[in-house]
Protein backbone atom coordinates (compact mmCIF):
# COMPACT_ATOMS: atom_id res chain seq x y z
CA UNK A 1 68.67 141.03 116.00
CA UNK A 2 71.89 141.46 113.65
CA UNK A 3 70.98 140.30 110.72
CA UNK A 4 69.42 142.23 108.37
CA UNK A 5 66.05 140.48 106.33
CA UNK A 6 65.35 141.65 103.19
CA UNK A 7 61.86 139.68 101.61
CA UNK A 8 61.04 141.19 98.10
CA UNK A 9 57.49 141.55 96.75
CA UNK A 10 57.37 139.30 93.76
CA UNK A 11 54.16 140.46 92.60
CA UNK A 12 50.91 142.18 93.64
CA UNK A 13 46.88 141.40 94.09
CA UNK A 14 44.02 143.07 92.82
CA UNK A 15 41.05 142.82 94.36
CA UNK A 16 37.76 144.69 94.62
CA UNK A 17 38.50 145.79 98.43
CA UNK A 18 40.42 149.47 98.20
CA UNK A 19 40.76 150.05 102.41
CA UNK A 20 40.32 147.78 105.44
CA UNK A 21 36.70 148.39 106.02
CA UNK A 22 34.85 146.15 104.29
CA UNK A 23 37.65 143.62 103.25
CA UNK A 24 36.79 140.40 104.41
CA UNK A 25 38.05 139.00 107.47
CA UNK A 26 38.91 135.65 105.98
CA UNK A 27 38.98 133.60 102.43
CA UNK A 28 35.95 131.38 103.88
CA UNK A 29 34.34 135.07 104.02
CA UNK A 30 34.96 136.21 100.48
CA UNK A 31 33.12 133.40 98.87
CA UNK A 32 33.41 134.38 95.64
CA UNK A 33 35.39 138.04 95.86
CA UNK A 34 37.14 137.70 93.07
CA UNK A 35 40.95 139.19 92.36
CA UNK A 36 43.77 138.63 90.47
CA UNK A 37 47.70 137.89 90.91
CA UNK A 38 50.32 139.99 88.81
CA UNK A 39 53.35 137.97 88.97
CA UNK A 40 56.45 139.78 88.00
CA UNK A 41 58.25 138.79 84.87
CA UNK A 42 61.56 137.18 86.04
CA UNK A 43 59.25 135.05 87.96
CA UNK A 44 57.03 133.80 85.51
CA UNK A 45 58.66 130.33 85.02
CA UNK A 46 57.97 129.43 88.65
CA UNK A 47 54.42 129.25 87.68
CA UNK A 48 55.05 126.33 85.07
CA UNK A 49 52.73 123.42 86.25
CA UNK A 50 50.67 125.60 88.24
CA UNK A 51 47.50 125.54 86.09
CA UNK A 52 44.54 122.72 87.27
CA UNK A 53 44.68 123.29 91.10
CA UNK A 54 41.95 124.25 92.94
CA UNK A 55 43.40 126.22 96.20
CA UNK A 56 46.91 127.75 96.75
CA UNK A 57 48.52 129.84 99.72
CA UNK A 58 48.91 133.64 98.81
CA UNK A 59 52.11 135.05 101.31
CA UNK A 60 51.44 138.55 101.07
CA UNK A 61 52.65 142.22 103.26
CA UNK A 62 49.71 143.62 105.28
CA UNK A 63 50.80 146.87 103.75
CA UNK A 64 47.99 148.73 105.28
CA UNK A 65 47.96 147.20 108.67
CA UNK A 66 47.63 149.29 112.11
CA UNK A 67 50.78 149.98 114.25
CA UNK A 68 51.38 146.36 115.91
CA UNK A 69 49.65 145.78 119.01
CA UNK A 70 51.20 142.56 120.90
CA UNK A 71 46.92 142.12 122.82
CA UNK A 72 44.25 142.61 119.81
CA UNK A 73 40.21 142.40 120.47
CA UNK A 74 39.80 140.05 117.27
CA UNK A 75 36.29 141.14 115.17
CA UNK A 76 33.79 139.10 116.60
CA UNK A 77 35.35 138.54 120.24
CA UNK A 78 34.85 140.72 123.05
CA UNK A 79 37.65 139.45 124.83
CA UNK A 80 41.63 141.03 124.68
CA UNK A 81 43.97 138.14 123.04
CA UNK A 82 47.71 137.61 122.39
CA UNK A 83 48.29 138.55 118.65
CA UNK A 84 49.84 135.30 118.07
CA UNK A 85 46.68 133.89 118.94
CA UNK A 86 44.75 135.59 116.45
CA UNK A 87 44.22 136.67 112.63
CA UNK A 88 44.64 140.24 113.46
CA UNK A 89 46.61 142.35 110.96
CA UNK A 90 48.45 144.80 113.96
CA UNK A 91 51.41 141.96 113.87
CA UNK A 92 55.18 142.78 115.03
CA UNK A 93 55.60 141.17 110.92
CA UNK A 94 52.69 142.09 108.95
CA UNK A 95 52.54 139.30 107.27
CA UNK A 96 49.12 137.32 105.56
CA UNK A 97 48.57 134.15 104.59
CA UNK A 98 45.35 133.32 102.45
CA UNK A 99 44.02 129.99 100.65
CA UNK A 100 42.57 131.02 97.71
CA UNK A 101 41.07 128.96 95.05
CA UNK A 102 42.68 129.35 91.56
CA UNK A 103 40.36 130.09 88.54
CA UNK A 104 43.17 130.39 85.72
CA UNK A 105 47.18 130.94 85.07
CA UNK A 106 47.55 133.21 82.51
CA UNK A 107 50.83 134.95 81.57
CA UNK A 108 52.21 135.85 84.83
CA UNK A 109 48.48 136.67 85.45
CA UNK A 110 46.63 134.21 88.33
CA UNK A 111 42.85 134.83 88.63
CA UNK A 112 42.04 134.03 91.91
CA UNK A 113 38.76 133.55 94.14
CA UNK A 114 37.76 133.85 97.86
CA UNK A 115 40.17 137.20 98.21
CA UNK A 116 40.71 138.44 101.53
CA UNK A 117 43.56 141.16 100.95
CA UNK A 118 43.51 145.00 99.97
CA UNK A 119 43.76 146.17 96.39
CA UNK A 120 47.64 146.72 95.86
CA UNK A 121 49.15 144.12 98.22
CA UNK A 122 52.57 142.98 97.78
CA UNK A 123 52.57 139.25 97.14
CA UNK A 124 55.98 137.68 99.01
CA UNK A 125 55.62 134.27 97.99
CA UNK A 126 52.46 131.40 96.69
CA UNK A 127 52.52 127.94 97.98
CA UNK A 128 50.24 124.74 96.54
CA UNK A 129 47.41 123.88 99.05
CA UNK A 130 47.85 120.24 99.95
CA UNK A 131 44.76 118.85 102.01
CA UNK A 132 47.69 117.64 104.73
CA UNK A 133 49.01 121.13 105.47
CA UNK A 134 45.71 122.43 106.54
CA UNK A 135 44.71 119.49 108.72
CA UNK A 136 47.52 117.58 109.71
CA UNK A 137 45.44 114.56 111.29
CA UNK A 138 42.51 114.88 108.47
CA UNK A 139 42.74 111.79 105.99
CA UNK A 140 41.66 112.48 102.14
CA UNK A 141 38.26 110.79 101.14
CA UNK A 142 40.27 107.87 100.24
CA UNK A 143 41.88 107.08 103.89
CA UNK A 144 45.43 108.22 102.70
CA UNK A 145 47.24 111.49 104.39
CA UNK A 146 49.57 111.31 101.78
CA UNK A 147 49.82 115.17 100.66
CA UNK A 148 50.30 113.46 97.20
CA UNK A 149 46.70 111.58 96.93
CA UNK A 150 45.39 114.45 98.76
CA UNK A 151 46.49 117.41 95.73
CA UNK A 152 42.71 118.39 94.56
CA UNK A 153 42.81 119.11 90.82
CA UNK A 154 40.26 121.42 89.45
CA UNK A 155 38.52 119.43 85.96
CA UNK A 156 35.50 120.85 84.64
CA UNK A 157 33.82 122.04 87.23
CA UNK A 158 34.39 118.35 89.37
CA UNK A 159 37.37 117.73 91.44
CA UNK A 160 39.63 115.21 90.64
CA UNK A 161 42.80 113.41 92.30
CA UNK A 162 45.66 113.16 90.08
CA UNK A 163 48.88 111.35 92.21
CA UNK A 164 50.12 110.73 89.14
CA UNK A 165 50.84 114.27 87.80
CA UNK A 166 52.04 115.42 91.42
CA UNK A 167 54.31 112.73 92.23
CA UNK A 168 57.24 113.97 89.82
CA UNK A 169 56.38 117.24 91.03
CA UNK A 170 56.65 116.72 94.85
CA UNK A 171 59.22 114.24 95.74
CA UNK A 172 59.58 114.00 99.65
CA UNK A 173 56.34 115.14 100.76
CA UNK A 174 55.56 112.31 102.56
């Protein structure tokens, strides 16, 4: 390839989990591991608005990853699989991707729960979870698979549709 990438950390996450072994293998693992997200300063404003939901995407380095490996065993399988095929950290791009659910937004500080990284991870990039981009063909409890009736708001301890609030927020979406 010629051209050159160049992705810059724009924060990192703390969690309890200081080496692979005995990090979970997956958020729906870590019930309840809880961590937290130090956003970088010039990027503080980007997480205007970002306060109420219940689940966003973490895009993080697997900075402690094993030399790539293009046929993995995954944990739990017996059986040799592509990488591509798989969760397995030994990727050609270490990259992660984790839903976790967010517990507060404080001053370029998220707390988050259901970690699945290493303490010290570089954080590329954080996403909103929409119901739609996890299961395409799923509909919301209302019918709709608009990713706008779908956002899940987190309000007192119930979980609450707001359209509404999203719309202005997420124009072309559906």
């Amino acid at each position: 390839m010629s051209d050159e990438l160049k992705i810059e950390p724009i924060g990192v996450i703390e969690t309890p989990f200081r080496e692979p072994a005995g990090t979970p293998i997956q958020p729906s693992r870590a019930k309840g591991a809880r961590g937290k997200v130090r956003v970088e300063l010039q990027f503080h404003a980007g997480l205007k608005d970002l306060a109420g939901f219940e689940r966003i995407w973490l895009i993080y380095w697997l900075h402690k990853a094993p030399v790539a490996s293009l046929l993995v065993t995954p944990f739990l399988d017996r059986r040799q699989r592509g990488v591509f095929a798989t969760r397995a950290p030994a990727r050609p791009s270490p990259l992660g991707i984790s839903a976790v659910r967010l517990l507060a937004v404080q001053e370029g500080v998220l707390e988050v729960a259901d970690v699945d990284m290493i303490d010290g991870t570089p954080l590329l990039d954080s996403s909103l979870m929409f119901r739609s981009s996890t299961a395409m063909r799923t509909a919301g409890p209302d019918g709709s698979t608009s990713p706008i009736q779908n956002a899940v708001w987190r309000t007192t301890g119930l979980t609450a549709r707001h359209p509404e609030r999203v719309r202005s927020n997420a124009e072309g979406l559906t």
